[in-house]
PDB file of N, CA and C in Angstrom:
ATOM      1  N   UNK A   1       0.821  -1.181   0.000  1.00  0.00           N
ATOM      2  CA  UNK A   1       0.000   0.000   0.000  1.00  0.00           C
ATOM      3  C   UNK A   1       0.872   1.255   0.000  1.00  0.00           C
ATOM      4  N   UNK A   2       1.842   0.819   0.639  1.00  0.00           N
ATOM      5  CA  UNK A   2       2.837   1.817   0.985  1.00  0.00           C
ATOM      6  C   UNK A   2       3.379   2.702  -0.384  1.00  0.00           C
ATOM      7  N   UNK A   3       3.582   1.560  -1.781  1.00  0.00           N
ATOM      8  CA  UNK A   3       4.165   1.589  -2.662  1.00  0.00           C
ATOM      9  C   UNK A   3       3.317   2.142  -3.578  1.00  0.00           C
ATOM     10  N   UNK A   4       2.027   1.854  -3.575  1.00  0.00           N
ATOM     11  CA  UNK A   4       1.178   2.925  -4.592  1.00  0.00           C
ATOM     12  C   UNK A   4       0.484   4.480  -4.167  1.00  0.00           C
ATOM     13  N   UNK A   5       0.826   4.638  -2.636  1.00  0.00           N
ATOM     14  CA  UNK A   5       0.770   6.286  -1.836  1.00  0.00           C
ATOM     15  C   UNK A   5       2.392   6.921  -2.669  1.00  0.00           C
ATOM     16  N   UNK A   6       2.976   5.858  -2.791  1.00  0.00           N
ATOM     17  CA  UNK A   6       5.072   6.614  -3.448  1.00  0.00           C
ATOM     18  C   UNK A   6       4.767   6.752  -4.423  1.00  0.00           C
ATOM     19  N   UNK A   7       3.854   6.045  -5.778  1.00  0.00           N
ATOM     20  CA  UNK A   7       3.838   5.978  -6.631  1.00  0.00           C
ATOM     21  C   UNK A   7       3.087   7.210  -7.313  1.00  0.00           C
ATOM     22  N   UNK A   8       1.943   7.386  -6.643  1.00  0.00           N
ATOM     23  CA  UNK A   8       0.826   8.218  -6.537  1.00  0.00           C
ATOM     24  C   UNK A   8       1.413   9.887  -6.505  1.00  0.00           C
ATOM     25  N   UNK A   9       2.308   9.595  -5.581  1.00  0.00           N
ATOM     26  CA  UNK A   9       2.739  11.137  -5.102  1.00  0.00           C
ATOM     27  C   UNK A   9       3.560  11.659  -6.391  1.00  0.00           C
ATOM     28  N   UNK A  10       4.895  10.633  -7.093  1.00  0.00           N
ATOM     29  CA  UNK A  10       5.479  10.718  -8.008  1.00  0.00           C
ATOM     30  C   UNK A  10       4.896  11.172  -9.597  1.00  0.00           C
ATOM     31  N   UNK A  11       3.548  10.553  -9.545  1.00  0.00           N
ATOM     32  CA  UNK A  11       2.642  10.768 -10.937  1.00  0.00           C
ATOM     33  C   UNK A  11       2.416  12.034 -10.606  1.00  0.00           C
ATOM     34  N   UNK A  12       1.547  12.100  -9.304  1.00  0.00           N
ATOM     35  CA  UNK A  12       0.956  13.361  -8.776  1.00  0.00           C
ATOM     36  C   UNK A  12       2.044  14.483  -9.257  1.00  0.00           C
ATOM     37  N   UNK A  13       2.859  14.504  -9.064  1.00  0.00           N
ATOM     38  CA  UNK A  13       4.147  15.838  -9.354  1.00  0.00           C
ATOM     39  C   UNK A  13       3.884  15.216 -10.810  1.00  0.00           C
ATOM     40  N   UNK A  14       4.520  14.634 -11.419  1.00  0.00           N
ATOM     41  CA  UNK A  14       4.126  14.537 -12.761  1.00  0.00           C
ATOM     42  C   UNK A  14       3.408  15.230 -13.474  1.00  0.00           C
ATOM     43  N   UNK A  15       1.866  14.869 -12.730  1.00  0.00           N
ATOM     44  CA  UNK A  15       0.909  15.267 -13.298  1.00  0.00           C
ATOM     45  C   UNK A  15       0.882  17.048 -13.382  1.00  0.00           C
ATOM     46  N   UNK A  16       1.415  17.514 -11.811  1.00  0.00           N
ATOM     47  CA  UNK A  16       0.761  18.559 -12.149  1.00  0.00           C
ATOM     48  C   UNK A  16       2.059  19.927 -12.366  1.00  0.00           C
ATOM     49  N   UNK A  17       3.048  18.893 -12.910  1.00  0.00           N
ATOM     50  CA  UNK A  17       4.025  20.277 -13.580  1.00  0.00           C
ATOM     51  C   UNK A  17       4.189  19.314 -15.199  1.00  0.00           C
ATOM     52  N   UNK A  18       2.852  18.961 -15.729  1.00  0.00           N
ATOM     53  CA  UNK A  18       2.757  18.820 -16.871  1.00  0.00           C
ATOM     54  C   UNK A  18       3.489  17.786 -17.703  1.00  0.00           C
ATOM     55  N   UNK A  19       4.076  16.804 -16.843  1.00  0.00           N
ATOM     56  CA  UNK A  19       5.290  15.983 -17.367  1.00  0.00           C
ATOM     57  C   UNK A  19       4.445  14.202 -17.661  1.00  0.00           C
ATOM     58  N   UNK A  20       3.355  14.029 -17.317  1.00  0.00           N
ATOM     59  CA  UNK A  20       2.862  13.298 -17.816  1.00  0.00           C
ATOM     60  C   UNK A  20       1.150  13.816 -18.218  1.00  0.00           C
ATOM     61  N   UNK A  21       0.599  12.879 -18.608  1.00  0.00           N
ATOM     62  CA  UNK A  21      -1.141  13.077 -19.007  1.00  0.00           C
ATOM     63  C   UNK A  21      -2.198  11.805 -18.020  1.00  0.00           C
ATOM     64  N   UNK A  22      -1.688  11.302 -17.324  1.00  0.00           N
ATOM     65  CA  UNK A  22      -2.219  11.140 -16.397  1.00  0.00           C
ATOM     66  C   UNK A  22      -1.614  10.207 -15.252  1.00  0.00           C
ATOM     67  N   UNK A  23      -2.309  10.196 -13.695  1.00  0.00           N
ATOM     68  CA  UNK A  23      -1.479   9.112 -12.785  1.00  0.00           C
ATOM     69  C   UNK A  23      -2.418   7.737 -13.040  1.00  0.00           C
ATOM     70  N   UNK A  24      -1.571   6.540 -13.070  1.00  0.00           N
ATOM     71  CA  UNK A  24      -1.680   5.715 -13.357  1.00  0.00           C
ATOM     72  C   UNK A  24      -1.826   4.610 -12.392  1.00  0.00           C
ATOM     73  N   UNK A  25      -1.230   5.592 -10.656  1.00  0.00           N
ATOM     74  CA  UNK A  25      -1.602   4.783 -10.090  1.00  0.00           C
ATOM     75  C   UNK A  25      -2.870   5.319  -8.730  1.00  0.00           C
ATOM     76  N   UNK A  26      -3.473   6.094  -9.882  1.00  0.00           N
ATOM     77  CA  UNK A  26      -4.989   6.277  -9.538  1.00  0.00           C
ATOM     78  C   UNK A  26      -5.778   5.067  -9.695  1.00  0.00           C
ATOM     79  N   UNK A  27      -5.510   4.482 -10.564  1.00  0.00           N
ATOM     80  CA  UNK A  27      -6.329   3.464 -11.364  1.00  0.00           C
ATOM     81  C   UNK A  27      -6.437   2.431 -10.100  1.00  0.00           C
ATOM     82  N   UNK A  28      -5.262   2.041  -9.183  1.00  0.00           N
ATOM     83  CA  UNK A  28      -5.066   1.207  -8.096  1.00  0.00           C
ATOM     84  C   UNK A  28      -5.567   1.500  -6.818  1.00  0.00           C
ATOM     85  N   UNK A  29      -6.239   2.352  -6.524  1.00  0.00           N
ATOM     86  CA  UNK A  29      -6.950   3.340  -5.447  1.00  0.00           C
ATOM     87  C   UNK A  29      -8.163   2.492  -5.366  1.00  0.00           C
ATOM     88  N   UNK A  30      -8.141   1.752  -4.113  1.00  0.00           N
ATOM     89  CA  UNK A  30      -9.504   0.996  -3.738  1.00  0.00           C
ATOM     90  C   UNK A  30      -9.219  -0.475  -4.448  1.00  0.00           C
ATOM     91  N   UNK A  31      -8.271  -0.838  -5.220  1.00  0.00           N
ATOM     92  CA  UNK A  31      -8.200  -2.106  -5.581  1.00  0.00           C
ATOM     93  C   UNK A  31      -7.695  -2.831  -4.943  1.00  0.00           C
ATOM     94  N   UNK A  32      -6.603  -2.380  -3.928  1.00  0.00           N
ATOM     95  CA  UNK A  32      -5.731  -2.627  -2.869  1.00  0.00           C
ATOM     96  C   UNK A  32      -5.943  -3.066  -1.731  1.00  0.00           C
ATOM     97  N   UNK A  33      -6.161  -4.022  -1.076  1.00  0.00           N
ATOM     98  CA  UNK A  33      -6.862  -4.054   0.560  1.00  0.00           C
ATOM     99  C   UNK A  33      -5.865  -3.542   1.507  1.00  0.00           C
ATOM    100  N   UNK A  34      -5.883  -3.374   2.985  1.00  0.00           N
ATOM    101  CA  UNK A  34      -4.385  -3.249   3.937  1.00  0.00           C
ATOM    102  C   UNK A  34      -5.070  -4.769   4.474  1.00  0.00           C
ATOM    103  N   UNK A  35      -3.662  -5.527   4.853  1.00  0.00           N
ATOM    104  CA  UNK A  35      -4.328  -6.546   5.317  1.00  0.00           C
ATOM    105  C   UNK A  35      -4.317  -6.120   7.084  1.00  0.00           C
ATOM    106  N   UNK A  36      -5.210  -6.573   7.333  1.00  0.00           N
ATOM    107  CA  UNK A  36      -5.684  -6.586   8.970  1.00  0.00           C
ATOM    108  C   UNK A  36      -4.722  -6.904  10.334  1.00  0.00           C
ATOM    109  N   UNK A  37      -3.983  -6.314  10.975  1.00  0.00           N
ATOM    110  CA  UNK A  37      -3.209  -6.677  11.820  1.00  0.00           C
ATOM    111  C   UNK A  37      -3.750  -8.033  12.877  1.00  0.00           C
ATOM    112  N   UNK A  38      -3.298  -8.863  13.075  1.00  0.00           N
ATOM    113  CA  UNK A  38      -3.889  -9.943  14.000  1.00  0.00           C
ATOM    114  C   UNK A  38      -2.804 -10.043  15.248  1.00  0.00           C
ATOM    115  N   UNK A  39      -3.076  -9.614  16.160  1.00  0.00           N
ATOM    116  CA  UNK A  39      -2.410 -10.068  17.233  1.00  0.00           C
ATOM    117  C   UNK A  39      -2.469 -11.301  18.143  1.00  0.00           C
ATOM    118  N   UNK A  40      -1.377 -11.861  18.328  1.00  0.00           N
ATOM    119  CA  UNK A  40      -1.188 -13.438  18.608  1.00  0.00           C
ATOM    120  C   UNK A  40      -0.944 -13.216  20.289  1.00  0.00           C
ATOM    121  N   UNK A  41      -1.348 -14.043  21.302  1.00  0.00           N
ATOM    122  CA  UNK A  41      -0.973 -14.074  22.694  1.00  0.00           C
ATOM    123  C   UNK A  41       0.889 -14.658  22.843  1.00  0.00           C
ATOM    124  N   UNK A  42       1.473 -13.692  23.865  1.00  0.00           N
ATOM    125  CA  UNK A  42       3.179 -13.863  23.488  1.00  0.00           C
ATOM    126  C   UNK A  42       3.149 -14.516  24.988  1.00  0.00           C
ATOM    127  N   UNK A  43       3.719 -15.788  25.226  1.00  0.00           N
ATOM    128  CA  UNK A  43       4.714 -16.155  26.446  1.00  0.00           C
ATOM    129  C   UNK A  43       5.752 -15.108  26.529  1.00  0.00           C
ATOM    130  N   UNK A  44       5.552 -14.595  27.928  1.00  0.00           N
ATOM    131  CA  UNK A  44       6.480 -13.393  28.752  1.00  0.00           C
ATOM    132  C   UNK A  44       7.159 -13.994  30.040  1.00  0.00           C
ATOM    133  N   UNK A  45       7.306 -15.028  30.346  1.00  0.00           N
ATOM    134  CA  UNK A  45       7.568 -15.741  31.399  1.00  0.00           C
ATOM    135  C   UNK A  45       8.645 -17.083  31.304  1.00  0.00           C
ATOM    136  N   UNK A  46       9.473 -16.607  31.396  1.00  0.00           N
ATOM    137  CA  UNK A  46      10.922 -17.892  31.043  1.00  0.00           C
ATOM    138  C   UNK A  46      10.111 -19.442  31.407  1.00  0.00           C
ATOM    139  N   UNK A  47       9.155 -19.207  32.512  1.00  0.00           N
ATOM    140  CA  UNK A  47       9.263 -20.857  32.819  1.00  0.00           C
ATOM    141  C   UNK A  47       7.990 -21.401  32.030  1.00  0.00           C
ATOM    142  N   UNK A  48       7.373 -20.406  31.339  1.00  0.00           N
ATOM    143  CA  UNK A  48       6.183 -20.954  30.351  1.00  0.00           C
ATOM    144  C   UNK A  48       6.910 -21.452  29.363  1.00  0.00           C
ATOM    145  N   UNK A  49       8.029 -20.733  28.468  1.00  0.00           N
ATOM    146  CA  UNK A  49       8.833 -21.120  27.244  1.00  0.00           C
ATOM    147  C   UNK A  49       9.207 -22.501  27.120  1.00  0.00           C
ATOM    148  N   UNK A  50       9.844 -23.265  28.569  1.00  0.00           N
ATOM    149  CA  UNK A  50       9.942 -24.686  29.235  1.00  0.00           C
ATOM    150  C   UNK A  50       8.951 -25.575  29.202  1.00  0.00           C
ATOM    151  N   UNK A  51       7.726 -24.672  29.011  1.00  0.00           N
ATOM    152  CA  UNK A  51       6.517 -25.915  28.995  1.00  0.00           C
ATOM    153  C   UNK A  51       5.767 -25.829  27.471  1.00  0.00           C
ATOM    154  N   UNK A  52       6.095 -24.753  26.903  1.00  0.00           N
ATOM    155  CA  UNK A  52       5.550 -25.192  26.090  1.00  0.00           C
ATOM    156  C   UNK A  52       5.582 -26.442  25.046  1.00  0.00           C
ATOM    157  N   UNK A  53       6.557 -27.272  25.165  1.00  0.00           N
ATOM    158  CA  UNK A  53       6.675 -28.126  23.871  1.00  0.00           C
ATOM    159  C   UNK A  53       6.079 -29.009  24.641  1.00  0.00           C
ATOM    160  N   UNK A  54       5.917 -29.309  25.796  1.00  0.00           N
ATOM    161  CA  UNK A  54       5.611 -30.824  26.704  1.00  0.00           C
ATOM    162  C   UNK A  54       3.695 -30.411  26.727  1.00  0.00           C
ATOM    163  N   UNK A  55       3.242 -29.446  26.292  1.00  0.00           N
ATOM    164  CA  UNK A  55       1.673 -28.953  26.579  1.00  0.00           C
ATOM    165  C   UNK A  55       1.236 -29.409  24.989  1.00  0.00           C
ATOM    166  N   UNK A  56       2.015 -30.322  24.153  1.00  0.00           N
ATOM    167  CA  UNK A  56       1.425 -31.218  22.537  1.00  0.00           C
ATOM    168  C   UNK A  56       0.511 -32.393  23.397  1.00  0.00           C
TER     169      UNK A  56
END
C-alpha cells in the first residue's frame, strides 16, 4: 500500500508540472486491501517457554 501512496505522489508531481497526461496509479486506489493486523498471545515468562513443547 505503501508503494502505490510513493507511486501516486510521483505521478501526482508529474501530473501537475505537466510531465505526464495522467497518474496511473490512480487506477489502483480501492483495488488494494491493507491486510488486517492480528495479534497473537506472546509467552512473557521464562518458565512458560519450558513448557511449552511438553503442553502437545
Amino acid at each position: 500500500m505503501r508503494l502505490r501512496a510513493f507511486a501516486g505522489r510521483v505521478f501526482g508531481y508529474g501530473f501537475a508540472t505537466l510531465r505526464t497526461e495522467k497518474n496511473p496509479a490512480d487506477i489502483l486506489r480501492g483495488a488494494l486491501t491493507v491486510p488486517r493486523v492480528k495479534h497473537h498471545a506472546a509467552i512473557v515468562q521464562p518458565k512458560e517457554v519450558g513448557e511449552l513443547p511438553r503442553r502437545r
